[in-house]
N, C-alpha and C. Protein backbone atom coordinates (compact mmCIF):
# COMPACT_ATOMS: atom_id res chain seq x y z
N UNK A 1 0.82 -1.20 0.00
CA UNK A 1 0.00 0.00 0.00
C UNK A 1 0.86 1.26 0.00
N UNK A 2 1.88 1.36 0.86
CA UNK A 2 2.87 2.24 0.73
C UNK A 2 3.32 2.76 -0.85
N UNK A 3 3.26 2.18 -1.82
CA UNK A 3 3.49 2.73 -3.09
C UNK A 3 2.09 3.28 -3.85
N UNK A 4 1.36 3.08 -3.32
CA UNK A 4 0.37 3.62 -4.25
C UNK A 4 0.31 4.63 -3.22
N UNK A 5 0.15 4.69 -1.61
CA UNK A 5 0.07 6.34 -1.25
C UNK A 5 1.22 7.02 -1.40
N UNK A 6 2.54 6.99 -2.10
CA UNK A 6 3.09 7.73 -2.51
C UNK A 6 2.55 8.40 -3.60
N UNK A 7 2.49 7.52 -4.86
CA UNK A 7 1.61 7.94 -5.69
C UNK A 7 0.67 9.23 -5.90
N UNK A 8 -0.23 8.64 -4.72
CA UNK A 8 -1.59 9.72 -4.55
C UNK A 8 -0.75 10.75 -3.90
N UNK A 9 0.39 11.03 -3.23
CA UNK A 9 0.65 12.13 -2.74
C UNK A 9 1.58 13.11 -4.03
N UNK A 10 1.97 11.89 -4.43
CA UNK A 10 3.10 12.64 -5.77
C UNK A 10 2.05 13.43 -6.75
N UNK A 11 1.01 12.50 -6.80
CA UNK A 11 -0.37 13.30 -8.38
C UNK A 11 -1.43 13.83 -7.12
N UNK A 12 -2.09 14.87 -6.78
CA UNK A 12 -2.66 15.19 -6.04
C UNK A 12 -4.28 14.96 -6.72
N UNK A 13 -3.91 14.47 -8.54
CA UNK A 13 -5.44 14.24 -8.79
C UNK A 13 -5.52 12.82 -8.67
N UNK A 14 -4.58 11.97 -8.09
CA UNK A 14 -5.45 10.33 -8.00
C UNK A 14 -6.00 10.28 -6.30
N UNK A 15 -6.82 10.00 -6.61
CA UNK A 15 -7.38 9.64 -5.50
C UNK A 15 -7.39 8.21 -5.10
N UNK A 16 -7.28 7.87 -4.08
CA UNK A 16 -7.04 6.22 -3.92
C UNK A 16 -7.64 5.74 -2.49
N UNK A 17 -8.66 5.16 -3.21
CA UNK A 17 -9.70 4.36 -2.29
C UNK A 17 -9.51 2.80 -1.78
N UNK A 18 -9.02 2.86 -0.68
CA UNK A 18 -8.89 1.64 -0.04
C UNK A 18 -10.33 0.86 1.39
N UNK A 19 -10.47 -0.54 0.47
CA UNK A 19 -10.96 -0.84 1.36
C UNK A 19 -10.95 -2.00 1.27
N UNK A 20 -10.87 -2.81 3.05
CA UNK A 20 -10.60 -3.87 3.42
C UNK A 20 -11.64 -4.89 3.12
N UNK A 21 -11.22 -5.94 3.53
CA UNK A 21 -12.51 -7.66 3.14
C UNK A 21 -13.46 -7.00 2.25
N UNK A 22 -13.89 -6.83 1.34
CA UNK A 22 -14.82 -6.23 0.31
C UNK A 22 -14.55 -7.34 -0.46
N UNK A 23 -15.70 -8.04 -1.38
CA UNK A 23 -16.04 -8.51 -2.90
C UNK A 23 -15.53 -7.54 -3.84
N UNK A 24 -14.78 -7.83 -4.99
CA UNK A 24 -14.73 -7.09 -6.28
C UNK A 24 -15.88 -6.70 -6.28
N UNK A 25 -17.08 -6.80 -6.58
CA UNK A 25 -17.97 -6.35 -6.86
C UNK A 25 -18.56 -5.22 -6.48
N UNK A 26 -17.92 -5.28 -4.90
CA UNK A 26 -18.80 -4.76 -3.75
C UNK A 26 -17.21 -3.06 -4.11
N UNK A 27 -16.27 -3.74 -4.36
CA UNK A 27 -15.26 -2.56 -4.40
C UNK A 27 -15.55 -1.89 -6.01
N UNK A 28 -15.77 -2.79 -6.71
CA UNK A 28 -16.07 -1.66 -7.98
C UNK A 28 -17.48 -0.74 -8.11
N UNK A 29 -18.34 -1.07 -7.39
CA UNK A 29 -19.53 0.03 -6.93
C UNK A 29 -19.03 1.22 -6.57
N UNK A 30 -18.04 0.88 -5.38
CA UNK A 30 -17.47 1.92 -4.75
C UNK A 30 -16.65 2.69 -5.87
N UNK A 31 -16.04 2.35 -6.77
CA UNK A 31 -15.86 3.05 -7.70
C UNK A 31 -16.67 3.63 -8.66
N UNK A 32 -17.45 3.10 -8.79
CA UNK A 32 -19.39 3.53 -9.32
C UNK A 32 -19.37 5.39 -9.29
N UNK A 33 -19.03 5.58 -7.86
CA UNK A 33 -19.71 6.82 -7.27
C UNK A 33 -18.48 8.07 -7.76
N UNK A 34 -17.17 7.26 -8.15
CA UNK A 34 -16.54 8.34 -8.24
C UNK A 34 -16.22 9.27 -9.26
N UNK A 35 -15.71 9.95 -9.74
CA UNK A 35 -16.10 11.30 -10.44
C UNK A 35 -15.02 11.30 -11.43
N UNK A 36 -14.31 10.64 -11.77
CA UNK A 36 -12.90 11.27 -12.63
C UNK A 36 -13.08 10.42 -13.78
N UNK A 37 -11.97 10.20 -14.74
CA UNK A 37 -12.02 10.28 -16.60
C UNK A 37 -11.66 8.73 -16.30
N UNK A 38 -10.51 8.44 -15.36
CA UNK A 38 -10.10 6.73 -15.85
C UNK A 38 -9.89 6.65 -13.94
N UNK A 39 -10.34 4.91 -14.10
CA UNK A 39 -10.34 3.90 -13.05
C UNK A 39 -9.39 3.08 -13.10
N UNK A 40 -8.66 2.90 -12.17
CA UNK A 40 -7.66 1.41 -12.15
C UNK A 40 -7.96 0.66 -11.10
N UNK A 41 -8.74 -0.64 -11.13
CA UNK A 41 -9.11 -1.42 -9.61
C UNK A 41 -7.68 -2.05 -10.04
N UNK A 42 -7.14 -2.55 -8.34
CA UNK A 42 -5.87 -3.37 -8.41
C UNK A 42 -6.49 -4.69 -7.43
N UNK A 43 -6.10 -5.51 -7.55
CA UNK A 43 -5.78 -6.84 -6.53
C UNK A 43 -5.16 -6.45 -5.89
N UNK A 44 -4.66 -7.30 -4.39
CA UNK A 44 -3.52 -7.20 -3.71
C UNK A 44 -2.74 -7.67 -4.28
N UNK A 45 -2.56 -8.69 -5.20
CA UNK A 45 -1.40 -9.20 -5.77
C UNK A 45 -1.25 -8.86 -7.35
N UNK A 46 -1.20 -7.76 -7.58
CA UNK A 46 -1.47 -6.92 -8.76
C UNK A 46 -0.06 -6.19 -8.68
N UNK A 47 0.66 -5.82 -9.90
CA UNK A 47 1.60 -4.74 -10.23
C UNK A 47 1.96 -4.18 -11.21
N UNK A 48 1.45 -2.95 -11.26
CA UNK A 48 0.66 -1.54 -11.77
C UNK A 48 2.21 -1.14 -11.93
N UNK A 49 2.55 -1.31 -13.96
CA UNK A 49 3.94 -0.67 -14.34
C UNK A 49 3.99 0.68 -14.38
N UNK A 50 5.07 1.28 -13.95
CA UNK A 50 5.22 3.02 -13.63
C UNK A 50 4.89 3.79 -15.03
N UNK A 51 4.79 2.80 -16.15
CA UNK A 51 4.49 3.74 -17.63
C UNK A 51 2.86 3.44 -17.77
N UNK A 52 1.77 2.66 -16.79
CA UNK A 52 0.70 2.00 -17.47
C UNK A 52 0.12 3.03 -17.82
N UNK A 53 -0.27 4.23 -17.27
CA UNK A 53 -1.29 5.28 -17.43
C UNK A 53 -0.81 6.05 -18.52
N UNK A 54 0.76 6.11 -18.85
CA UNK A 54 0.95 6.72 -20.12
C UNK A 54 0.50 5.96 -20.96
N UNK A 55 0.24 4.89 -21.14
CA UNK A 55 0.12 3.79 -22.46
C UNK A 55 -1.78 3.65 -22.32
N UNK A 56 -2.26 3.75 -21.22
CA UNK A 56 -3.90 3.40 -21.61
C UNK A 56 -4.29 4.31 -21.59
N UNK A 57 -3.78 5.49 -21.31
CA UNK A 57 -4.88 7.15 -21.01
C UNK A 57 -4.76 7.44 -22.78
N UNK A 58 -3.68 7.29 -23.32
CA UNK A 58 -3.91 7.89 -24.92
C UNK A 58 -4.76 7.11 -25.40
N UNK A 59 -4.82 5.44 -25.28
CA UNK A 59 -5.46 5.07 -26.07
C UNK A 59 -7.09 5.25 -25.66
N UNK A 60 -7.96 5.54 -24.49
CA UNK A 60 -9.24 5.93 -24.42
C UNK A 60 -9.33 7.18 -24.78
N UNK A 61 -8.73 8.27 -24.70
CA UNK A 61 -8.87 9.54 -25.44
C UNK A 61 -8.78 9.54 -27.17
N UNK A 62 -7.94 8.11 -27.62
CA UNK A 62 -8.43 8.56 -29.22
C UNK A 62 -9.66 7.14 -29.14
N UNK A 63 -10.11 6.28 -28.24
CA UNK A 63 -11.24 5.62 -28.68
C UNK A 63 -12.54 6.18 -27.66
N UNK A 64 -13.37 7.21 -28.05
CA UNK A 64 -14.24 6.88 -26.97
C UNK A 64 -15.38 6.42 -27.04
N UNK A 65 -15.27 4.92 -28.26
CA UNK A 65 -16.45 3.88 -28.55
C UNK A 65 -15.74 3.12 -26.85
N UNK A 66 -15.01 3.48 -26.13
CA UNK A 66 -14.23 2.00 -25.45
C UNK A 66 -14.77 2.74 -24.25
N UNK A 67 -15.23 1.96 -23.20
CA UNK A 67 -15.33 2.08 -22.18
C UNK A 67 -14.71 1.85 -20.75
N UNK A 68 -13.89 0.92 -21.59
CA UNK A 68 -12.95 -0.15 -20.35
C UNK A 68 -11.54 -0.65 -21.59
N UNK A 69 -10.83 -0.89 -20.68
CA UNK A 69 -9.74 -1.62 -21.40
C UNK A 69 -8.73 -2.60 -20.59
N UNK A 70 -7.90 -3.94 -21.06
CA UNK A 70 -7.72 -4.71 -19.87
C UNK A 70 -6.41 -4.84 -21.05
N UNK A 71 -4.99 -4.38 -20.35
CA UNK A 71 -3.71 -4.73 -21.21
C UNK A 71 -2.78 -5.29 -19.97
N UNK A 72 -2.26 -6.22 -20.76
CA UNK A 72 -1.03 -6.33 -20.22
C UNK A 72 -0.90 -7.72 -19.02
N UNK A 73 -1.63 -8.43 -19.37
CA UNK A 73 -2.12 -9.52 -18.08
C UNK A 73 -1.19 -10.85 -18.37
N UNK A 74 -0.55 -11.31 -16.95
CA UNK A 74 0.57 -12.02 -17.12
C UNK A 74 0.49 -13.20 -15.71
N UNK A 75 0.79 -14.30 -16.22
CA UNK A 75 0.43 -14.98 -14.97
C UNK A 75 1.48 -15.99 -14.96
């Protein structure tokens, strides 16, 4: 958690909503309510590359048939 509240302190526009024992489901509602252009839900065992937002923010600004987009998934 420590790297993503750096993050939110480094960009003063991400906001970063944490919350404990929650369903995906029950945590992407909670993202439902919020107000800004792009969403990133993470897992706990998720890792969010320091270039991702340069590489998916252009591509929803030249598509905005797209609503969502899922790159880069590695297991």
């Amino acid at each position: 958690m420590l790297e993503l509240e750096k993050l939110a302190e480094e960009f003063p526009q991400v906001k970063l909503v944490s919350e404990k024992r929650m369903r995906n489901g029950e945590a992407r509602n909670i993202g439902r309510a919020g107000d800004g252009r792009v969403f990133c839900f993470l897992e706990p065992d998720d890792e969010l590359l320091s270039d991702y937002f340069k590489q998916v923010v252009p591509i929803l600004d030249s598509h905005a048939e797209f609503s969502s987009i899922k790159v880069g998934i590695q297991f």
